[in-house]
N, C-alpha and C. Protein backbone atom coordinates (compact mmCIF):
# COMPACT_ATOMS: atom_id res chain seq x y z
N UNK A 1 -19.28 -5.70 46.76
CA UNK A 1 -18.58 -4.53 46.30
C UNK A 1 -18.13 -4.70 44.86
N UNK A 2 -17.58 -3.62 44.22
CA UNK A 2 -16.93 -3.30 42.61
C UNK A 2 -15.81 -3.13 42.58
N UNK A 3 -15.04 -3.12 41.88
CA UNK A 3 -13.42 -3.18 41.40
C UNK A 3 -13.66 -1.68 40.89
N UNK A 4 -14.42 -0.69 40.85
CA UNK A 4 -14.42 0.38 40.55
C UNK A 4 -13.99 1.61 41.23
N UNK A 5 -13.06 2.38 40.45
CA UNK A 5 -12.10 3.30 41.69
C UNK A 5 -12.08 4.74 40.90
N UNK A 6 -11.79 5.98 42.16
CA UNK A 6 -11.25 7.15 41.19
C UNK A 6 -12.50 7.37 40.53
N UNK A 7 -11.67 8.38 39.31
CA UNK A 7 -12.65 8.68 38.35
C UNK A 7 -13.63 7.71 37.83
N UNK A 8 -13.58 6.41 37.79
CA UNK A 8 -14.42 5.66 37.20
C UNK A 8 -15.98 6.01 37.62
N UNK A 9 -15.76 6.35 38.67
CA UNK A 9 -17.71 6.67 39.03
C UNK A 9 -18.15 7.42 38.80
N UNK A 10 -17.68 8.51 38.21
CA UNK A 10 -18.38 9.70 37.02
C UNK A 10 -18.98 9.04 36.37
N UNK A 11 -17.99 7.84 35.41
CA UNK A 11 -19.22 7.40 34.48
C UNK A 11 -20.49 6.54 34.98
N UNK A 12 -19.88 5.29 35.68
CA UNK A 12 -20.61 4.42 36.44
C UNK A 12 -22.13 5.57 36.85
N UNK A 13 -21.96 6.29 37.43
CA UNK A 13 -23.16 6.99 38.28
C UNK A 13 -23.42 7.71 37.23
N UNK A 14 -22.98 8.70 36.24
CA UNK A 14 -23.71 9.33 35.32
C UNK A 14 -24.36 7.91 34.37
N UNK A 15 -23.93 7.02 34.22
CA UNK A 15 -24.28 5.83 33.50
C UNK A 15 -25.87 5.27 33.71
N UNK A 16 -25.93 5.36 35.09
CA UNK A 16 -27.10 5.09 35.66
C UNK A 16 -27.80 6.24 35.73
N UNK A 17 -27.85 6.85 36.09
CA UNK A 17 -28.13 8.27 36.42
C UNK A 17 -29.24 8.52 34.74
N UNK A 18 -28.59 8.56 34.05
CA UNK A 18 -28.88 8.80 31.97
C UNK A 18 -30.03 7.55 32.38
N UNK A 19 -29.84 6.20 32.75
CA UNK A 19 -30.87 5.06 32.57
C UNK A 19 -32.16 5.45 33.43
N UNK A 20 -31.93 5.82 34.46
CA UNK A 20 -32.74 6.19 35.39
C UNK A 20 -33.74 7.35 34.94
N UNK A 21 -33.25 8.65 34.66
CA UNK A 21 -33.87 9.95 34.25
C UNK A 21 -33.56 10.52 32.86
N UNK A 22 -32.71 9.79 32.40
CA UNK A 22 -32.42 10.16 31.26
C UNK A 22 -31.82 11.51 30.77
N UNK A 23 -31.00 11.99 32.11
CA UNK A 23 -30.07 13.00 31.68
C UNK A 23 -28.93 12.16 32.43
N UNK A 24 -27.95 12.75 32.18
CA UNK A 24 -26.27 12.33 32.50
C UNK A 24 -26.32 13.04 33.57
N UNK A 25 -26.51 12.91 34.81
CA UNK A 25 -26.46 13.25 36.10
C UNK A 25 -26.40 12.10 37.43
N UNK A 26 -25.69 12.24 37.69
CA UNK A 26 -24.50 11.22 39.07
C UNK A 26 -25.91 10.98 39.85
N UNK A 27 -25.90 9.12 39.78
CA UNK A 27 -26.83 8.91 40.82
C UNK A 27 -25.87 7.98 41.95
N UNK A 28 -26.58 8.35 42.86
CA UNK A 28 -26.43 7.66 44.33
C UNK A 28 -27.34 6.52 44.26
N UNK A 29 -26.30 5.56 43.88
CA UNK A 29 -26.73 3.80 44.06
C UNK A 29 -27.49 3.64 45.57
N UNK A 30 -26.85 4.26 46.59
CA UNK A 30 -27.49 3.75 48.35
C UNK A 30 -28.46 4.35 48.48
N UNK A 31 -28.69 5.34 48.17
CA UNK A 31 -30.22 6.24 48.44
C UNK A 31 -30.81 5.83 47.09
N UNK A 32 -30.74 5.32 45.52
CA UNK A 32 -31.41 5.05 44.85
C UNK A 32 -31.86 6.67 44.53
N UNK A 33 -31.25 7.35 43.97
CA UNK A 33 -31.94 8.86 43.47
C UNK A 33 -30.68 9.70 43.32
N UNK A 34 -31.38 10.66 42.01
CA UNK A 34 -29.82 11.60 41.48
C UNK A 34 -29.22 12.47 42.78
N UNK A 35 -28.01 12.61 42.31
CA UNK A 35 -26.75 13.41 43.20
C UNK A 35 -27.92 15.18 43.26
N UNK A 36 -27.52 15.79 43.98
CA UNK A 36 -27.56 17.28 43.89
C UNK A 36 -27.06 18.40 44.21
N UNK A 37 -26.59 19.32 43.96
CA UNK A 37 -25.43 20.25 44.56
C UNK A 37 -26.13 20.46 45.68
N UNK A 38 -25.66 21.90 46.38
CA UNK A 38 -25.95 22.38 47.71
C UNK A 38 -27.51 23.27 47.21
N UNK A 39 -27.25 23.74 46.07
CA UNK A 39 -28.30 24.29 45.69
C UNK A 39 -29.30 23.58 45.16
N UNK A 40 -29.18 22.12 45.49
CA UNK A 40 -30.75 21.74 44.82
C UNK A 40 -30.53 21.33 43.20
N UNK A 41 -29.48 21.84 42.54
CA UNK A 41 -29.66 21.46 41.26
C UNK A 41 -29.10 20.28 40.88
N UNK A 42 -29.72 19.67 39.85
CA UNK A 42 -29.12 17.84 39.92
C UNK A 42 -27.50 18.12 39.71
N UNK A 43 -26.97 17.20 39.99
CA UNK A 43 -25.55 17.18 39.85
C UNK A 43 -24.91 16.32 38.18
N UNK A 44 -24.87 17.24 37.05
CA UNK A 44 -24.99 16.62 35.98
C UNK A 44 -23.37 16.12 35.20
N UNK A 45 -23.25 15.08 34.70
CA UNK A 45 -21.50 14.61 34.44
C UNK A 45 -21.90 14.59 32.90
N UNK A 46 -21.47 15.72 31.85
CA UNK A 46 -21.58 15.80 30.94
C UNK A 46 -20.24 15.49 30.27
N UNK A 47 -19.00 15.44 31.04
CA UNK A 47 -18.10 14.99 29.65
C UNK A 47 -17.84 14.23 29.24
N UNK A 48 -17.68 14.21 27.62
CA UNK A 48 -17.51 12.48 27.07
C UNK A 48 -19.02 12.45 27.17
N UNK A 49 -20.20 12.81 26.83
CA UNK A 49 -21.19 12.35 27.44
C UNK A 49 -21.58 11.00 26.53
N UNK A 50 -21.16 10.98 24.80
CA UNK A 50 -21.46 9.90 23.72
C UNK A 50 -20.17 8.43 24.76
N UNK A 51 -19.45 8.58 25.67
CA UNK A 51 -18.89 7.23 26.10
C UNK A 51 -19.49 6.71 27.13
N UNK A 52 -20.25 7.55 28.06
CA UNK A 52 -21.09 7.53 29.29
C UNK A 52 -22.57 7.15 28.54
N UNK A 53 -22.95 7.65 27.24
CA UNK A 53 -24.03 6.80 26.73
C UNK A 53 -23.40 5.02 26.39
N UNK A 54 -22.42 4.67 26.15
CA UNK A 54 -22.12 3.80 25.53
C UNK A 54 -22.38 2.80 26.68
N UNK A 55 -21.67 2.99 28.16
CA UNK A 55 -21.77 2.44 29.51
C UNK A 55 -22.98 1.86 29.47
N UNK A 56 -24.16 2.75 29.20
CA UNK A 56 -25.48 2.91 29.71
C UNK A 56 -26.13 1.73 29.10
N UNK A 57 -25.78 1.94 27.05
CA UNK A 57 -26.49 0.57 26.81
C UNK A 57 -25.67 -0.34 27.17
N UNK A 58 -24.36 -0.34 27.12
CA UNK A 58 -24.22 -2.10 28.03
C UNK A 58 -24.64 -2.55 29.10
N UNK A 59 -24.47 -1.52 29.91
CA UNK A 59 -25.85 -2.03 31.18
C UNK A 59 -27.71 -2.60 30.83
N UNK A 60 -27.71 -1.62 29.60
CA UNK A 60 -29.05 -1.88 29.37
C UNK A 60 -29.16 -3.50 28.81
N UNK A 61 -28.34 -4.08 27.73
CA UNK A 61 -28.08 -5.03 27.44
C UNK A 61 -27.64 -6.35 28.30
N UNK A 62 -26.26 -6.13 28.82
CA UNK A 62 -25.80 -7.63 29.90
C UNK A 62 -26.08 -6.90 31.54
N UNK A 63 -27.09 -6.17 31.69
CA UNK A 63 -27.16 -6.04 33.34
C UNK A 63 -26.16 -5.37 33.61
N UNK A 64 -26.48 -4.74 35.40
CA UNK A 64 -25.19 -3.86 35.92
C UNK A 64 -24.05 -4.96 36.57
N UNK A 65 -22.73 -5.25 36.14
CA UNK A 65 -22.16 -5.91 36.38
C UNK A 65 -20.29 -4.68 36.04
N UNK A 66 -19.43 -5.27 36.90
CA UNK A 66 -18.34 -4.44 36.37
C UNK A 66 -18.09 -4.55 35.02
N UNK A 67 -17.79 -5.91 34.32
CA UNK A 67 -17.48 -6.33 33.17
C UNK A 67 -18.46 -5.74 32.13
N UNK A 68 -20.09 -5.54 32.50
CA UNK A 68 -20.93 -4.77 31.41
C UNK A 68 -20.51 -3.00 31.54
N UNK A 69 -20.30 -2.72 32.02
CA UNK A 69 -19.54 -1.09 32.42
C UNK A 69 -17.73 -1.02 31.95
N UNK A 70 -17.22 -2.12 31.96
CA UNK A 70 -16.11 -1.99 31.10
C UNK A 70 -16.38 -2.15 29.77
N UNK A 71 -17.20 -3.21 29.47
CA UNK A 71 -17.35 -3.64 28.10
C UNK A 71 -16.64 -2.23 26.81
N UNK A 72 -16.94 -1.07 27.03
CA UNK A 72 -17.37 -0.02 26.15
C UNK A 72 -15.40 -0.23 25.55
N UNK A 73 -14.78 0.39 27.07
CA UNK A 73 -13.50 0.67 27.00
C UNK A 73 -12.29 -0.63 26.10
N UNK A 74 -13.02 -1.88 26.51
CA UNK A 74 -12.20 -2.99 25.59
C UNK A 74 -12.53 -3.42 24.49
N UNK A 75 -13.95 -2.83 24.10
CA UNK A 75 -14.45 -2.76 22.62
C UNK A 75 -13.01 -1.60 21.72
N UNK A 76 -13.33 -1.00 22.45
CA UNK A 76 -12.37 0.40 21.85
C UNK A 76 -11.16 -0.10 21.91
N UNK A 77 -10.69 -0.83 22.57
CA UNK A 77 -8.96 -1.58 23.23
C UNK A 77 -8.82 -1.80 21.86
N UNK A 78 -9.17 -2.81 21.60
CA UNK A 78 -9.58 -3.81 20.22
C UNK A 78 -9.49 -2.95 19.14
N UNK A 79 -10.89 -1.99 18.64
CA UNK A 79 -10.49 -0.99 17.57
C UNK A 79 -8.99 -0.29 17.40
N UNK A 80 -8.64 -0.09 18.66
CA UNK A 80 -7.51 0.80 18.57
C UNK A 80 -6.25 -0.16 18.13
N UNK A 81 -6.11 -1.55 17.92
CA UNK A 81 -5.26 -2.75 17.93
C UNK A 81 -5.36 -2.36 16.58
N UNK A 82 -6.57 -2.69 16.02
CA UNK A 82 -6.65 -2.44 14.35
C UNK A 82 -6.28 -1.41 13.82
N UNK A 83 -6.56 -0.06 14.53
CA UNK A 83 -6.08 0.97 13.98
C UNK A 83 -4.61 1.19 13.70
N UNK A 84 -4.07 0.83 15.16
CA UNK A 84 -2.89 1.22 14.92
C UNK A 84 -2.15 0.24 14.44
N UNK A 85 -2.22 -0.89 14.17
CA UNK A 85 -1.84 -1.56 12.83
C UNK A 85 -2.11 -1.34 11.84
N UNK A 86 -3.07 -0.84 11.29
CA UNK A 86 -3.25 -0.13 9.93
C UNK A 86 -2.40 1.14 9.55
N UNK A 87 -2.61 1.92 10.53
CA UNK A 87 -1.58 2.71 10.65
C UNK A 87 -0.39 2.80 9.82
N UNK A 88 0.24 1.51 11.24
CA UNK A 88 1.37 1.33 11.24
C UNK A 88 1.98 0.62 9.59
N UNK A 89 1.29 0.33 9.29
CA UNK A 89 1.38 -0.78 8.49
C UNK A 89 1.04 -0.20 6.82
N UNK A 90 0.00 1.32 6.84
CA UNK A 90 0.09 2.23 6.15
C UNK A 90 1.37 3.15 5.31
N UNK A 91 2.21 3.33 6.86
CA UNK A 91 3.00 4.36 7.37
C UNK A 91 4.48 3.54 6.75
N UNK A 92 4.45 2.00 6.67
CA UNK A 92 6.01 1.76 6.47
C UNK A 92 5.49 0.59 5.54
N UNK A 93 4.69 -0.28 5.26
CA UNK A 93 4.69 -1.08 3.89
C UNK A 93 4.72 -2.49 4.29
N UNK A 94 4.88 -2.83 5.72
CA UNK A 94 5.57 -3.80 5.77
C UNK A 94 4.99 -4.55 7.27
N UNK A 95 4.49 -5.78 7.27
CA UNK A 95 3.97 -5.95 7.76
C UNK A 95 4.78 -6.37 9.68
N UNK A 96 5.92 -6.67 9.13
CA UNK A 96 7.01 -6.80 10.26
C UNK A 96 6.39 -5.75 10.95
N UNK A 97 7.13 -4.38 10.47
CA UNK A 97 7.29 -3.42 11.41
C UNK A 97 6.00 -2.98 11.92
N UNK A 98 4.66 -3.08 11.15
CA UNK A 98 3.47 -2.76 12.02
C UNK A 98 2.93 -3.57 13.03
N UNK A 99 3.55 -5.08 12.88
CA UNK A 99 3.36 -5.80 14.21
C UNK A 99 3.94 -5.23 15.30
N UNK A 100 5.46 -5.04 15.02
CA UNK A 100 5.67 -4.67 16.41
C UNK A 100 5.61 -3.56 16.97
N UNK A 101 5.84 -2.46 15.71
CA UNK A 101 5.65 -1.28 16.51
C UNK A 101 3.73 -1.43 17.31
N UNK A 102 3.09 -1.97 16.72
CA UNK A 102 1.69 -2.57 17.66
C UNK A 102 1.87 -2.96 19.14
N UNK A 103 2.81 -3.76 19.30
CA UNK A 103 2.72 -4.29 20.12
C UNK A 103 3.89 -3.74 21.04
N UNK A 104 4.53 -3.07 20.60
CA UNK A 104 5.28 -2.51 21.75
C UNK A 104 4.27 -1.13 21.70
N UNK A 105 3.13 -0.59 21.46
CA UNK A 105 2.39 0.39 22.02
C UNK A 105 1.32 -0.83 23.26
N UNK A 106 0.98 -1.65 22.23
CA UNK A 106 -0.14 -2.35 23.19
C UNK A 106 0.25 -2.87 24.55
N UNK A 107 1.52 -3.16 24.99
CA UNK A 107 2.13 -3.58 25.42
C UNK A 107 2.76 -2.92 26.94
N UNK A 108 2.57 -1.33 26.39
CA UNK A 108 3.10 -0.19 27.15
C UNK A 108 1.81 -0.31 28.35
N UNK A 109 1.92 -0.13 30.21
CA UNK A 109 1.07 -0.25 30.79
C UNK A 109 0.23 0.34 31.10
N UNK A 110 0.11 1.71 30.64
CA UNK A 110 -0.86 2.22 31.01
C UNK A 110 -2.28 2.58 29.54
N UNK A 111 -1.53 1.74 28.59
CA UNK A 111 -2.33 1.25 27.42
C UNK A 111 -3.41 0.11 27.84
N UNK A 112 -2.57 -0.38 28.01
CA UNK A 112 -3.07 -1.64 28.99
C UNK A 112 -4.46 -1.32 29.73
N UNK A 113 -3.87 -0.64 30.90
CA UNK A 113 -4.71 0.37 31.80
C UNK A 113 -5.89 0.82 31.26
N UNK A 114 -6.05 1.76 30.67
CA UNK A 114 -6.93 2.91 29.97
C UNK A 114 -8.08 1.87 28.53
N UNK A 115 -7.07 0.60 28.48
CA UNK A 115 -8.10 -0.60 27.69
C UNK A 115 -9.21 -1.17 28.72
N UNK A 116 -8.93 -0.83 30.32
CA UNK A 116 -10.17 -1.78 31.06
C UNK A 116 -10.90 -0.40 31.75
N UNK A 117 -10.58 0.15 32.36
CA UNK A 117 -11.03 1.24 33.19
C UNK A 117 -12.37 1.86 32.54
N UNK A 118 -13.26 2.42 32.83
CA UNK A 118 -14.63 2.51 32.89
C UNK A 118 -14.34 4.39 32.59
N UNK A 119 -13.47 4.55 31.11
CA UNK A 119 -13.23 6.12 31.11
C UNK A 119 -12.79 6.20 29.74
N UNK A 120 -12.84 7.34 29.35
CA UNK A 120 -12.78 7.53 27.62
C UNK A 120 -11.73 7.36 26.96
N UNK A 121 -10.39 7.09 27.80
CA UNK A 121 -9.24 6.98 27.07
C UNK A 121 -8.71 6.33 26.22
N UNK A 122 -9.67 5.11 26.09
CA UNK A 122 -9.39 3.84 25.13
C UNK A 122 -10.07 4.34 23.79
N UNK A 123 -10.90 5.27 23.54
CA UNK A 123 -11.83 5.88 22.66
C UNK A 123 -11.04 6.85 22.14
N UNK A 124 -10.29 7.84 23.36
CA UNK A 124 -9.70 8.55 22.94
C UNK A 124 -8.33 8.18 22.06
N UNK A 125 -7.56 7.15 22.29
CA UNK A 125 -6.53 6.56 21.88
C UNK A 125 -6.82 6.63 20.49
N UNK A 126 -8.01 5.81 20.02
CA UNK A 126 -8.57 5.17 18.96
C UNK A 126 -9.04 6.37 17.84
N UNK A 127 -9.85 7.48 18.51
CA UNK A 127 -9.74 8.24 17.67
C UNK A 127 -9.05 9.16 16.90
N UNK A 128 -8.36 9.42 18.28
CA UNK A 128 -6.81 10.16 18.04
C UNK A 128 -5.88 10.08 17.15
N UNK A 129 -5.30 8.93 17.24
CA UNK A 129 -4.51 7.55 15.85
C UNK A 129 -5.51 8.24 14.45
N UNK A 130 -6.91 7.49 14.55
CA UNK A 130 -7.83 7.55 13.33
C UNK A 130 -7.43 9.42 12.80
N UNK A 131 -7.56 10.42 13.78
CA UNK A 131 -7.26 11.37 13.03
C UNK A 131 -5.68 11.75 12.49
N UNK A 132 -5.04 11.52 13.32
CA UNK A 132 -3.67 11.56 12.88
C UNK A 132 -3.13 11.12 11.67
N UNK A 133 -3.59 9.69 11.23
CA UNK A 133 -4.04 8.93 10.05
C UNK A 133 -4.33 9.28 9.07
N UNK A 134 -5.43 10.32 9.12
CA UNK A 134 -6.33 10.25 7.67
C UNK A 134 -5.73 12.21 7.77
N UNK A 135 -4.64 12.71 8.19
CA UNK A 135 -4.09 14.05 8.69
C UNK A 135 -3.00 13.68 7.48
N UNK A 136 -2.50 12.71 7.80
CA UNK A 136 -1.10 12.41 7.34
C UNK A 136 -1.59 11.87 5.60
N UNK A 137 -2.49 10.76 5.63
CA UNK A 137 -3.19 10.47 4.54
C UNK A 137 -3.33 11.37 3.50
N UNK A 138 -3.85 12.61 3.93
CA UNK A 138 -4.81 14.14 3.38
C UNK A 138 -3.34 14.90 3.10
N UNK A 139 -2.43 14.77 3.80
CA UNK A 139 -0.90 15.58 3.47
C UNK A 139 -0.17 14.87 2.61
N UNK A 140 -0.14 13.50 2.69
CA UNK A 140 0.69 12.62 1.52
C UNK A 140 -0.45 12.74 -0.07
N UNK A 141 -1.86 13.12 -0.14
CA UNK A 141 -2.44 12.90 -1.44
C UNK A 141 -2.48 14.06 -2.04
N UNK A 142 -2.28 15.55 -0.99
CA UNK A 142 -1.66 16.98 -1.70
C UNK A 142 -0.23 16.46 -2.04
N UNK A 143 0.40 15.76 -1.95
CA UNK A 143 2.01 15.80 -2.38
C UNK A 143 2.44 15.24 -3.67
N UNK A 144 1.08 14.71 -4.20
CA UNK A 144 1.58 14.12 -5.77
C UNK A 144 1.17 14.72 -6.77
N UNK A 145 1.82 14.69 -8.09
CA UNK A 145 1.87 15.34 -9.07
C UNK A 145 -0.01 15.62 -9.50
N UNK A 146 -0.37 14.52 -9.51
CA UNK A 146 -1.75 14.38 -10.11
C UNK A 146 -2.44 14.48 -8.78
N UNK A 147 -2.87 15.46 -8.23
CA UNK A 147 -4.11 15.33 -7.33
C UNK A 147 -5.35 14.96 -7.27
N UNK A 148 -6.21 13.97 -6.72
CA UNK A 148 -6.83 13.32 -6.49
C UNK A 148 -8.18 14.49 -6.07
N UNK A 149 -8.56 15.63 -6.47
CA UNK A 149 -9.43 16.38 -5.55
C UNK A 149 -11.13 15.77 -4.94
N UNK A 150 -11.11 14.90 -5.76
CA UNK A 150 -12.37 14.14 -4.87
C UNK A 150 -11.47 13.42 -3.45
N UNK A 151 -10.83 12.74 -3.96
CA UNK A 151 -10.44 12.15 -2.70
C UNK A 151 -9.75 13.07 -1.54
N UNK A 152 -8.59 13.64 -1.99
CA UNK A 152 -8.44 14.76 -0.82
C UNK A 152 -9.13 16.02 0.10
N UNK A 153 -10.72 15.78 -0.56
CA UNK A 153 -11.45 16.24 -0.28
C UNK A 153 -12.08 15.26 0.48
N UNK A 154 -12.27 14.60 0.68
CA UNK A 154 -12.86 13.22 1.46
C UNK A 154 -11.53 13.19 2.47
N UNK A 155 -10.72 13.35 2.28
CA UNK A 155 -9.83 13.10 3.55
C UNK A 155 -9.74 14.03 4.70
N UNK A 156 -10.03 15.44 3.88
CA UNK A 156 -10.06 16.14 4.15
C UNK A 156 -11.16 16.51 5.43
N UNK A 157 -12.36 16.04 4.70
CA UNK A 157 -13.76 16.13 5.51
C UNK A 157 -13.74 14.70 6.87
N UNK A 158 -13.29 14.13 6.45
CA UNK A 158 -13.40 12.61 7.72
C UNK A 158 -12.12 12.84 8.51
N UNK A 159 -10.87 13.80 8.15
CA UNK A 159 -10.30 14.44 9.44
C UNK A 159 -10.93 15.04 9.95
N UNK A 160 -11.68 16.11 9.62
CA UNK A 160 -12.36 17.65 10.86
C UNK A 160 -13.82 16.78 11.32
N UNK A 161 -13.74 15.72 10.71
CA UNK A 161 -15.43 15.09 11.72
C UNK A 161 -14.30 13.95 12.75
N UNK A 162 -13.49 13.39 12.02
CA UNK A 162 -12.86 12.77 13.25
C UNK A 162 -11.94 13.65 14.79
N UNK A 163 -11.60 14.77 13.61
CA UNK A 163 -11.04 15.75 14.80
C UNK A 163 -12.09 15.99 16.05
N UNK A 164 -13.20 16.40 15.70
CA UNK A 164 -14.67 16.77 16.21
C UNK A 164 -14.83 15.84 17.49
N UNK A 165 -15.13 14.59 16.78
CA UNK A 165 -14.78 13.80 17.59
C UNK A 165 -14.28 13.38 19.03
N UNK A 166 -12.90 13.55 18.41
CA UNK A 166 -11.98 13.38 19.62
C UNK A 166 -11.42 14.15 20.33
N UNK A 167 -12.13 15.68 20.39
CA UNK A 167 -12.14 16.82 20.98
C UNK A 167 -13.40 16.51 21.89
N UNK A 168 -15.04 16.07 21.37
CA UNK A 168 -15.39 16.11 22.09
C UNK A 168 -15.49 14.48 23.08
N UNK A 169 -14.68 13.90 22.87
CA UNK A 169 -14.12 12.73 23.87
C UNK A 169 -13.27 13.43 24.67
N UNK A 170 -12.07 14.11 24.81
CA UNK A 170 -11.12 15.15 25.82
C UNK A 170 -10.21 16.29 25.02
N UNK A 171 -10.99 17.23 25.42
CA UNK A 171 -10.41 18.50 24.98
C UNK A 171 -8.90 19.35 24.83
N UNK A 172 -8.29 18.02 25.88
CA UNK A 172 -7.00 18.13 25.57
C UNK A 172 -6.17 17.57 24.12
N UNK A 173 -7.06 17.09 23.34
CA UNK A 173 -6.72 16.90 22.11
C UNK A 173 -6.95 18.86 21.47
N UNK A 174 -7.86 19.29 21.50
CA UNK A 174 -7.70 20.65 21.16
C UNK A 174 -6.39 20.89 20.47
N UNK A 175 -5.31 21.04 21.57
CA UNK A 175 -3.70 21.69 21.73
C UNK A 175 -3.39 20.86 20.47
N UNK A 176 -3.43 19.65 20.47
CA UNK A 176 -2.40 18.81 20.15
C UNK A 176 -2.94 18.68 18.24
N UNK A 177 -4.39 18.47 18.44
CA UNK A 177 -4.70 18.65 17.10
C UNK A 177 -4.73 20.20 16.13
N UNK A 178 -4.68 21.25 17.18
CA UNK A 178 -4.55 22.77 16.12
C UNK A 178 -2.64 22.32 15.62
N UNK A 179 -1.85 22.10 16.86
CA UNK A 179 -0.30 22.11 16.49
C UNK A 179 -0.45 21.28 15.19
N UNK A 180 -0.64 19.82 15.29
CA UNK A 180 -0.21 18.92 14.10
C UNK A 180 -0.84 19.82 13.48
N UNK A 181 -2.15 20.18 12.81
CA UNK A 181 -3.12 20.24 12.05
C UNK A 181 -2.18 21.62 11.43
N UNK A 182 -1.84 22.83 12.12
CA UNK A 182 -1.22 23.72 11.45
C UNK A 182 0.44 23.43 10.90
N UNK A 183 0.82 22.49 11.50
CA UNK A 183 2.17 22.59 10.83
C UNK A 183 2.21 21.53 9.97
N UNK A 184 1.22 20.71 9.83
CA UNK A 184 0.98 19.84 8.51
C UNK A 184 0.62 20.23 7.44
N UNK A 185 -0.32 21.24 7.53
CA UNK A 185 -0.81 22.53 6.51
C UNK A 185 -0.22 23.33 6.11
N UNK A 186 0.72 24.09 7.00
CA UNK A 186 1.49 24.89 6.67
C UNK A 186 2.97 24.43 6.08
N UNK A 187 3.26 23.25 6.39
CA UNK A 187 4.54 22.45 5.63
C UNK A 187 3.70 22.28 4.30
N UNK A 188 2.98 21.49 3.63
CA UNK A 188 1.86 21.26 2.46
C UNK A 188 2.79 22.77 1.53
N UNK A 189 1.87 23.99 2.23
CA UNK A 189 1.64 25.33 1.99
C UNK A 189 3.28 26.11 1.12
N UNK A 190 4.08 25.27 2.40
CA UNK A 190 5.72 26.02 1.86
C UNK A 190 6.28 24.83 0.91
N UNK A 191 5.94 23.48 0.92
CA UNK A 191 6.44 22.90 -0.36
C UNK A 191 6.03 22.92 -1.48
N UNK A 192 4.88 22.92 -1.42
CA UNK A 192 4.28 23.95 -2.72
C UNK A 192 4.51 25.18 -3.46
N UNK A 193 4.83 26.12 -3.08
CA UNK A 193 5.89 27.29 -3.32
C UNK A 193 6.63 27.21 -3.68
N UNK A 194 7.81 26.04 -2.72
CA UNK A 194 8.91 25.99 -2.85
C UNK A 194 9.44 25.24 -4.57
N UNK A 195 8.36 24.29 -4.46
CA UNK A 195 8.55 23.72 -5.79
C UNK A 195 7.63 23.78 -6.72
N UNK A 196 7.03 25.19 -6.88
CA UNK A 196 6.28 25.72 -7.77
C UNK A 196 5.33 24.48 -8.25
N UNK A 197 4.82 24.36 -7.63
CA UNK A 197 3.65 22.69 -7.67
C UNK A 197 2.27 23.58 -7.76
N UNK A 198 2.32 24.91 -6.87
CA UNK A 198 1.01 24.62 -6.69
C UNK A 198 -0.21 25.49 -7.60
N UNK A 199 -1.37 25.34 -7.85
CA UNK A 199 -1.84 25.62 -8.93
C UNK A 199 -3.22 26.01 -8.15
């Protein structure tokens, strides 16, 4: 047997499923052949489908094993360690406080969690941060006297591809990225006015 539970077998079986036929559709390991509704049509697990590819080549690479089907999620654990120390460490100057505020996120359990589990959340974490980041980045390089327009234009563009992103990892970023995204813009929008800055 597998340590694999819950949602995890969306990916697991779309994982195989992509190796097998090469679409993202839930296979049945005991019968050896794709899932199918009542109607005959394959039974296909398209969301997240770029993290359910990721599953696929680690299987293709170290064999089907639990640990090659986690692999994807603690690759991402890891990125997200760096990120949000960079971040953090962006955000206040100082290397104290980005350790720990690190580690009292890394630390939190269901961070923990979502770093082994065989599901997009460790991706999602990672990208999420990355856009928030280069959001805040793109709002602090409109705020100085001398604007940078190559560069805030570059920040500009690697937020809405990172946004992209991590919308299409879980769509519940949607909500969360129009809110920040408009009241970061729209704060920009009224201090500019306010202090006749803008040109």
């Amino acid at each position: 047997g597998t340590g694999f539970q819950n949602d995890e077998w969306y990916h697991v079986e779309a994982a195989e499923g992509y190796r097998q036929t090469g679409k993202f559709v839930w296979w049945d390991f005991l019968n050896q052949e794709p899932r199918v509704h009542e109607d005959g049509s394959p039974a296909l697990y398209t969301r997240a489908a770029h993290y359910t590819w990721q599953v696929a080549q680690s299987v293709n690479v170290f064999g089907w094993s639990e640990a090659a089907a986690r692999a994807p999620s603690v690759l991402w654990y890891l990125v997200f360690i760096m990120v949000m120390y960079g971040f953090a460490y962006w955000w206040s100057s100082s290397t104290r406080t980005a350790t720990l505020v690190t580690l009292a996120i890394l630390l939190f359990d269901h961070v923990i969690l979502h770093g082994r589990l065989v599901r997009m959340y460790s991706m999602l974490l990672t990208l999420g941060v990355a856009t928030f980041w280069t959001w805040i980045a793109a709002y602090s390089a409109s705020m100085v006297e001398r604007i940078n327009k190559k560069k805030l234009c570059m920040l500009i563009m690697l937020g809405i591809l990172l946004f992209a992103a991590t919308v299409l990892t879980h769509t519940v970023f949607l909500l969360f990225g129009v809110l920040f995204g408009a009241f970061t813009y729209i704060e920009a929008i009224l201090y500019r006015i306010q202090h006749k800055r803008w040109h």
